[in-house]
Every structure is written in C-alpha cells, then in structure tokens.
Protein backbone atom coordinates (compact mmCIF):
# COMPACT_ATOMS: atom_id res chain seq x y z
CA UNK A 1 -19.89 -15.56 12.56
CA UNK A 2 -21.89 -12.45 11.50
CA UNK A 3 -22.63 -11.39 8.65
CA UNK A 4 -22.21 -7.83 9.42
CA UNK A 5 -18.00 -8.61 9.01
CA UNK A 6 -16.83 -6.72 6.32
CA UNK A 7 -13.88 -4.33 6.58
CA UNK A 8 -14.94 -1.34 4.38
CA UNK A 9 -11.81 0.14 2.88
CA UNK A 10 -13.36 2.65 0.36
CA UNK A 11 -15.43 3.78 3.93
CA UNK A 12 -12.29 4.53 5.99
CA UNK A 13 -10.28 5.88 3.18
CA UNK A 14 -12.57 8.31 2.80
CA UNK A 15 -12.37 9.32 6.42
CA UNK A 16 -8.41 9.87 5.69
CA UNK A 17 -9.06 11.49 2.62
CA UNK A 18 -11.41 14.27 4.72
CA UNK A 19 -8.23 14.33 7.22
CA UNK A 20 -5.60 15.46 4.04
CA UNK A 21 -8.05 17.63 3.06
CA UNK A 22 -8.23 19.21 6.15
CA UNK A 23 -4.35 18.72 6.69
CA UNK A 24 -3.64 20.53 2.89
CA UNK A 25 -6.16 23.69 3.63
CA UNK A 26 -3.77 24.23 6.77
CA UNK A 27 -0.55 24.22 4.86
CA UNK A 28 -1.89 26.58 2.29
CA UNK A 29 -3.18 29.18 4.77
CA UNK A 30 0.77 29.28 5.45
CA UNK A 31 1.59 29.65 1.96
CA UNK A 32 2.55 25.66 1.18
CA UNK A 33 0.36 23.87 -1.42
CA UNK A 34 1.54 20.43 -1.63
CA UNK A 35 3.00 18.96 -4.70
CA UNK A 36 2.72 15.06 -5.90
CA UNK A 37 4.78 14.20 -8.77
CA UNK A 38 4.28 11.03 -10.90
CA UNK A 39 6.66 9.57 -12.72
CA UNK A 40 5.15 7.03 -15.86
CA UNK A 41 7.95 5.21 -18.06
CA UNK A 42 6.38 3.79 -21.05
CA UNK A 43 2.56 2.99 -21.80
CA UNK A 44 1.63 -0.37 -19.67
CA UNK A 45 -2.39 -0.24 -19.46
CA UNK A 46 -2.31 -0.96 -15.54
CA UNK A 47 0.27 1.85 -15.11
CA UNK A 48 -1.78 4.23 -17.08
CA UNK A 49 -4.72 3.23 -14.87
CA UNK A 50 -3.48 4.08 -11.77
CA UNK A 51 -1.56 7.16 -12.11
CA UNK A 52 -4.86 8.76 -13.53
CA UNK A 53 -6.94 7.47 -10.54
CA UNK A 54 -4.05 9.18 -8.37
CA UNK A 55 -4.08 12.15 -10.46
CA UNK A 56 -7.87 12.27 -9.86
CA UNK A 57 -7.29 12.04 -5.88
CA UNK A 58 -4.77 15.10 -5.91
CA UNK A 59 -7.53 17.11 -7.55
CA UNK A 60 -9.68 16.11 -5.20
CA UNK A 61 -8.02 16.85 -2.12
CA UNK A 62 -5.85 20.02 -3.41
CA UNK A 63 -2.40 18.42 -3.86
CA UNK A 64 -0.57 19.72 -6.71
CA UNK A 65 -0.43 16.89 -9.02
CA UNK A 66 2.33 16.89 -12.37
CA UNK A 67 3.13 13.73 -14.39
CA UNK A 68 6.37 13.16 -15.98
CA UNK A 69 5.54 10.36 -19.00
CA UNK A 70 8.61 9.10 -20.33
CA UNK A 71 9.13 6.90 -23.57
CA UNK A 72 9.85 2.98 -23.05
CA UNK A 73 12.98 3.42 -24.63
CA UNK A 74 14.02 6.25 -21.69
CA UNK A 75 17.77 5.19 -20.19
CA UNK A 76 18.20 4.67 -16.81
CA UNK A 77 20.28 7.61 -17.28
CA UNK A 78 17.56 9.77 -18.02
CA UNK A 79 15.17 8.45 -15.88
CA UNK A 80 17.89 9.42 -12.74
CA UNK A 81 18.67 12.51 -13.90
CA UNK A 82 15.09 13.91 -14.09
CA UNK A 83 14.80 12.36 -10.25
CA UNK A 84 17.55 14.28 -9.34
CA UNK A 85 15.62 17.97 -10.57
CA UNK A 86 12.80 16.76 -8.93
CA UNK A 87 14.38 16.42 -5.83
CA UNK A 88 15.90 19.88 -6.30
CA UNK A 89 12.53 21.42 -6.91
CA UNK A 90 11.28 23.17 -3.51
CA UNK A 91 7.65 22.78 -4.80
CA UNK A 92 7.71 19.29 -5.33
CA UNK A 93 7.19 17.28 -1.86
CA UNK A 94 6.52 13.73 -3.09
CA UNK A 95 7.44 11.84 -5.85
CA UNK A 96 6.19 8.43 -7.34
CA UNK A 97 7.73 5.98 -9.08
CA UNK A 98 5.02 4.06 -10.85
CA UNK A 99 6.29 0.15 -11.60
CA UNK A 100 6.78 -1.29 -12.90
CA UNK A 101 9.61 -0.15 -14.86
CA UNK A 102 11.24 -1.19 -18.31
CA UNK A 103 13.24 -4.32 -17.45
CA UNK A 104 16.51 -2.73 -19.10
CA UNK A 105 16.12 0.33 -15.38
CA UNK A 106 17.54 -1.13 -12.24
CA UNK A 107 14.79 -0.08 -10.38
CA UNK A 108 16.44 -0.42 -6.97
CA UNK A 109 19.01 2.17 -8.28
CA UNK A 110 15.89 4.73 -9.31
CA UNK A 111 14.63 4.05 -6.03
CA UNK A 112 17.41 4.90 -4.03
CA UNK A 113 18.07 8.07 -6.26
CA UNK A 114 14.38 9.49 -4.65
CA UNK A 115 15.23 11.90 -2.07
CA UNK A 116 14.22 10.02 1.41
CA UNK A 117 11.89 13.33 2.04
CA UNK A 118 10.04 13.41 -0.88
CA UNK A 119 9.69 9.22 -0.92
CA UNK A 120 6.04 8.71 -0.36
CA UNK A 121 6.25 5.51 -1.40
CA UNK A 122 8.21 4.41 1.50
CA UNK A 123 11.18 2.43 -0.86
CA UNK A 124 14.32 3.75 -0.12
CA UNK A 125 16.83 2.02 1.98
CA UNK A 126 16.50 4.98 4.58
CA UNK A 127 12.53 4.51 5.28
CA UNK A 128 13.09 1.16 5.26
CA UNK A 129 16.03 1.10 7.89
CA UNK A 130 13.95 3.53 9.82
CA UNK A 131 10.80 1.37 9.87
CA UNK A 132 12.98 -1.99 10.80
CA UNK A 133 14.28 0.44 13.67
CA UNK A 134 11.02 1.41 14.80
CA UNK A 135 11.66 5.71 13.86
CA UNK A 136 8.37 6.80 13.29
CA UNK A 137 10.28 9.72 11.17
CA UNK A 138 10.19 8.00 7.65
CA UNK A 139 7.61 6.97 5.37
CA UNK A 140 5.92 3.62 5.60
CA UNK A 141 4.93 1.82 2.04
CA UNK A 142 1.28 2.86 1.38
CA UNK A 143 -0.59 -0.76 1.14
CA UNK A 144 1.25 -2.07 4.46
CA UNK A 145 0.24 1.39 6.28
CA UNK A 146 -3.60 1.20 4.53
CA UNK A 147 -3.67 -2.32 6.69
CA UNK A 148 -2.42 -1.06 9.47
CA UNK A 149 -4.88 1.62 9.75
CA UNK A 150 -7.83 -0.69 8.77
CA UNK A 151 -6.73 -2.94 11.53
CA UNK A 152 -6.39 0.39 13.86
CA UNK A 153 -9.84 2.12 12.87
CA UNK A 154 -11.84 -1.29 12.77
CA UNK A 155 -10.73 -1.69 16.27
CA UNK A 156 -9.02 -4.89 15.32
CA UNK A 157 -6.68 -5.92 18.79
CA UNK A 158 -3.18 -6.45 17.20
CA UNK A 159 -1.19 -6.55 20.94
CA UNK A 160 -0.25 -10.15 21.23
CA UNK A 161 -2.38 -11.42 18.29
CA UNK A 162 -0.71 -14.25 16.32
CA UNK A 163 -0.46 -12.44 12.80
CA UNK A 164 0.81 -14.27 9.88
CA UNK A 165 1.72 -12.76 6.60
CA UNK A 166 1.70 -14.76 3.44
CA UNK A 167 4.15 -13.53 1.17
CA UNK A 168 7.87 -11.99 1.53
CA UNK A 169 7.48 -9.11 -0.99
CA UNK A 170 9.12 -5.51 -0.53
CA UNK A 171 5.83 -3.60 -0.76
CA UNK A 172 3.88 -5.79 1.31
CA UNK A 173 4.88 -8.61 3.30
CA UNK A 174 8.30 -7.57 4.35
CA UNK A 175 6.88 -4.15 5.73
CA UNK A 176 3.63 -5.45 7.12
CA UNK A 177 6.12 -7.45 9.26
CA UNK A 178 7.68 -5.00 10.95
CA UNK A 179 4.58 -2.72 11.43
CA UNK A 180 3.06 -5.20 13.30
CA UNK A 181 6.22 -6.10 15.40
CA UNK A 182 7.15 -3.00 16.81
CA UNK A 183 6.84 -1.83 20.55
CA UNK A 184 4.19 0.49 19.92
CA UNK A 185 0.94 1.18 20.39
CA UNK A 186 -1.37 -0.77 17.63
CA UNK A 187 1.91 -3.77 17.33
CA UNK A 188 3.18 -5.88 20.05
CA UNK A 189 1.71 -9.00 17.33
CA UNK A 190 3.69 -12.13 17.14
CA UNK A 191 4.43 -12.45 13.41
CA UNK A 192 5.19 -15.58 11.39
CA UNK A 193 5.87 -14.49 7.82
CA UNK A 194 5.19 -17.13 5.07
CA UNK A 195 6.34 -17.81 1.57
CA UNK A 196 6.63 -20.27 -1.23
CA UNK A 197 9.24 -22.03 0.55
CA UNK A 198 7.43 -22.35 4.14
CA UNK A 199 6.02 -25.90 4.76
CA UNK A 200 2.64 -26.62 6.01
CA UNK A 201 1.39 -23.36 5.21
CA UNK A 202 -2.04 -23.68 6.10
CA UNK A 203 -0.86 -25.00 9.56
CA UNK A 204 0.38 -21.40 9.57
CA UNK A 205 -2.96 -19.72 8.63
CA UNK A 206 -5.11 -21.36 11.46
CA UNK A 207 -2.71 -20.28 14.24
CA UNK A 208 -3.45 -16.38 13.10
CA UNK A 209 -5.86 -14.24 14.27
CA UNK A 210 -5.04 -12.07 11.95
CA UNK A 211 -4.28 -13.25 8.24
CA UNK A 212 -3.05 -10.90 5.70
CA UNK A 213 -2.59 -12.54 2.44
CA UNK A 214 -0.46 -10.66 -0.39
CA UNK A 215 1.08 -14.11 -1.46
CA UNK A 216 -0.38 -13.56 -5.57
CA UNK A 217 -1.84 -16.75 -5.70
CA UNK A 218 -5.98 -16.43 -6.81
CA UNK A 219 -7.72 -17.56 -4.11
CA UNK A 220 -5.44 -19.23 -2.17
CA UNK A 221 -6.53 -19.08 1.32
CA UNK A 222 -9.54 -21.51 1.58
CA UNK A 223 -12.10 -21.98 4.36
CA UNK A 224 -10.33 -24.74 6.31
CA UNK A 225 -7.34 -22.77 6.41
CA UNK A 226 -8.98 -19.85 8.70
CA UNK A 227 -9.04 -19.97 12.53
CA UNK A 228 -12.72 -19.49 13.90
CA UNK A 229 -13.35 -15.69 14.64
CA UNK A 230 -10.16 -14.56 12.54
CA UNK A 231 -9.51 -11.15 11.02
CA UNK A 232 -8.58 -12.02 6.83
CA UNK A 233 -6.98 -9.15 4.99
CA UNK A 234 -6.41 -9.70 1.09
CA UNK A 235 -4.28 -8.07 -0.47
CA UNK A 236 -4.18 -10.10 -3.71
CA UNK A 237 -5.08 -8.82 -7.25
CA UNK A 238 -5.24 -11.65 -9.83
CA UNK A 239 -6.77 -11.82 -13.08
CA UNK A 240 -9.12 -14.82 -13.63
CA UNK A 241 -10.66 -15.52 -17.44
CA UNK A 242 -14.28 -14.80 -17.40
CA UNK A 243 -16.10 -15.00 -21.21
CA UNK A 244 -19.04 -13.77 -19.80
CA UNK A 245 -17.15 -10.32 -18.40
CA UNK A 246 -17.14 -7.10 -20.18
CA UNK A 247 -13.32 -7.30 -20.41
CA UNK A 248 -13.09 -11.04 -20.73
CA UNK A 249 -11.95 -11.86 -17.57
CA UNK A 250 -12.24 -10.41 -14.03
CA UNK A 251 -9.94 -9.79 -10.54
CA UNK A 252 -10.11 -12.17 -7.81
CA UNK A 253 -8.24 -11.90 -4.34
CA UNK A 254 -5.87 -14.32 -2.61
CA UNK A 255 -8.15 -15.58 -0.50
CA UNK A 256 -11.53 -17.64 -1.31
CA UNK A 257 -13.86 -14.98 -0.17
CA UNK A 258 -17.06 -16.23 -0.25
CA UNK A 259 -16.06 -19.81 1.31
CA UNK A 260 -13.69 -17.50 3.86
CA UNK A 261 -16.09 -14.88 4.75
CA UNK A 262 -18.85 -16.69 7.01
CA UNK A 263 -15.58 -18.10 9.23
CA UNK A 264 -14.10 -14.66 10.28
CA UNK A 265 -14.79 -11.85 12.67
CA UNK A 266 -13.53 -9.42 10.03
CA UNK A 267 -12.93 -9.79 6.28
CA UNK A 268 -11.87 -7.34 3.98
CA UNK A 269 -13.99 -7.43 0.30
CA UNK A 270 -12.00 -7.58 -2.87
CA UNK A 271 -12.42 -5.12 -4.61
CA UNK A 272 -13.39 -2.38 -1.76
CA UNK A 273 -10.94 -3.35 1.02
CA UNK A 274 -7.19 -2.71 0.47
CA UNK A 275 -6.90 -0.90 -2.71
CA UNK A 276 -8.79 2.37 -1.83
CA UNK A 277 -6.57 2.17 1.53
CA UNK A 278 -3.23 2.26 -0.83
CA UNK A 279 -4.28 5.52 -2.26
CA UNK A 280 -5.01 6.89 0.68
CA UNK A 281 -2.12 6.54 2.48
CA UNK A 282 0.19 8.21 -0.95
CA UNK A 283 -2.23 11.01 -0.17
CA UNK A 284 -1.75 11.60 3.55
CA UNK A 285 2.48 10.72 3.03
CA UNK A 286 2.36 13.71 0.63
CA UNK A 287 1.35 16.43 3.69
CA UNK A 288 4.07 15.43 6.18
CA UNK A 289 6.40 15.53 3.12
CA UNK A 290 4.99 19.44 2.64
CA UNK A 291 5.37 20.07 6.26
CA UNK A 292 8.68 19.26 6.41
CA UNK A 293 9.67 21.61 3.51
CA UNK A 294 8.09 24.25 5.77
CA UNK A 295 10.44 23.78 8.76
C-alpha cells in the first residue's frame, strides 16, 4: 500500500469549520447569531478539557458560546430544571451535555429532558428514532457523523462495502450502524456490528473494507486482522503509562497503527483523525439548530 494513506481529520474539519463560518455570517445578516450552551457538572480534568477546546471553536467561528458549571453535589433535580430554561430560552439553539455525569444523575433522564431541537449531540430518543428511520430531520451524534463525512470527503466508496463496527456503544457504534445502512446516497454498506460477546472477531475485521474501531481496547486491531487495501477508522482513546512522557503516560488508539498502517488504502492517525471531526460536527449541528428557530 502507499504511504501517502492517511485520512487527515484536523484537514477536513477545517474545511467544515470554513462552511459554519460561512453558514453563521448568513444567519446574522438576518438578525440570528447562534447560541451553544455547555453544560459542566463537577470538575473532572477531561471534562474541563474539552468544553474549553469547544468554547475556543465557538469563538472562532462566531457561535455564541455560555457555560453553565455546576457543583458535583448538583441534584438531578437541579440539573433538569436548568435544562428546562434553557430550552425556553429563544437565544439558545444548542445545548451540550458534557459526560460524563455524577453517577448519583440518571443521565438518560437529562438526556431526554434536552429539547430534540436544540440536541446537538444527537442523544435523545427522538434523533435517535429518526436516524434508525432514515429522517434526515434530526441530529446525528457528532463522532459517528465526523466518520461519515471523512469517509464522504476522502472519497471512500461505502455502497455495498462490507463495513464492520467494533463496539455497540450509544455514541458510536450503535449510530455508525445505521448511518452506514441507510438507502441513501454515501450508505447502501453491509454492516456487521461487533462486540465483546461476538466470536472470532478478527474473522470479522478481514471481511471489511471498511473498519471502524471504537471498541476501547488500546490497540486492539493488529495487522493480521486487516483485509489488504482496507479503509481503518479509530476511534479509540486509551491511556497507556509512558515514564518518559511529559504527563507520565500517553493516548494510544484501538487499532495498532503503525503495524496497521502499511496494510490499508486509508488510515486515519490517532491523534489527528477522528477527534477534530467530533468538534466539527457540534459546530455545524449548532447552525441548522439556529435556522430552525428562524422559521
């Protein structure tokens, strides 16, 4: 295979982010600035992390950013009730849950309290139904979409490709399922979704032309479990001890990149291939969202 194989996410979410640009400078010549509201319940590190690099995004783009940071020891109570303002408030379009939450919040209930408009995220039971149903109407979850359009923009042919998905998550694998089932344009793929129960797993993995891996196992996916010419997605985020890193230990993917990487047609890096993709997608949700509060 060539070397010239890697899927550059921070590349194409860059093109997206020029597109919400664009997309946000059109709303506000009507009058409509969109507005992304986080919600952070306690102080995990991770959590922190990310809704600053989201913050950062908004400001970059022009989306109205507020963050809501709520004390671990917030009820569930609480937590709904400020949801429910939020969805009241005309100038906010989108709001974020960030997880994960305090284990004594049901966070399916705090989900399904998010106004299906103003879900970005793409959790609540109606975005979900509509995306099993194939109504393009909803929002999809952000990391599933960010593959989808890496797979779209990198030309990759998903119509009848045998895709397999390693892992039955809610944000990933379940979703990134029934994107690439649909009878649509950029779909038509056979799926087989795997999990910690399926047997022969890697008898799976050399059947797919296209392997997407969000299964949270550090490299998992090793060379002789990749078809010849396959596209290899990663997903995975795991933390590996490392003396000799700054922080003491560093992030590795699901899949054994630099054993996968001379096999495949296409390979995304990790870090630089889903992750920028993830933010990218919140962004672009948040304009329909403000669209629709035009109408």
């Amino acid at each position: 295979m060539t070397d010239n194989n890697i899927i550059d996410g921070r590349a194409i979410a860059e093109q997206l982010h020029r597109e919400t640009t664009e997309r946000v400078k059109s709303l506000e010549a009507k009058g409509c600035r969109p507005g992304l509201t986080f919600i952070r319940v306690g102080e995990d590190p991770a959590s922190r992390v990310y809704v600053g690099m989201k913050e950062r995004m908004c400001e970059k783009l022009g989306i109205e950013s507020n963050t809501h940071v709520l004390p671990e020891t917030t009820t569930e109570q609480e937590l709904l009730e400020l949801i429910q303002r939020l969805n009241a408030n005309n100038s906010v379009h989108g709001i974020l849950i960030q997880a994960p939450l305090p284990a004594h919040i049901n966070s399916a209930k705090v989900f399904e309290t998010v106004a299906p408009a103003k879900d970005v995220d793409g959790f609540h039971p109606v975005n979900v139904g509509k995306l099993m149903l194939g109504d393009d109407s909803g929002f999809v979850p952000c990391t599933p979409a960010g593959i989808h359009e890496l797979l779209i923009r990198y030309e990759i042919n998903i119509e009848g490709a045998e895709a397999v998905v390693l892992g039955r998550g809610n944000i990933v694998g379940k979703p990134m399922t029934a994107i690439l089932l649909q009878k649509v344009r950029h779909a038509n793929a056979t799926v087989t979704l795997c999990h910690s129960r399926t047997r022969d797993i890697a008898e799976h993995c050399k059947r797919a032309d296209i392997l997407i891996a969000a299964i949270g196992v550090k490299e998992f996916v090793k060379e002789d479990m990749v078809k010849p010419g396959a596209t290899v997605i990663d997903v995975g985020v795991n933390r590996v001890d490392d003396p000799q890193a700054k922080r003491g230990y560093r992030l590795v993917g699901d899949v054994d990149f630099n054993a996968v990487k001379p096999k495949t047609a296409r390979i995304t890096p990790n870090p630089g291939g889903v992750g920028p993709m993830t933010i990218a997608m919140l962004m672009r949700n948040t304009v329909p969202a403000a669209e629709m509060s035009t109408k």
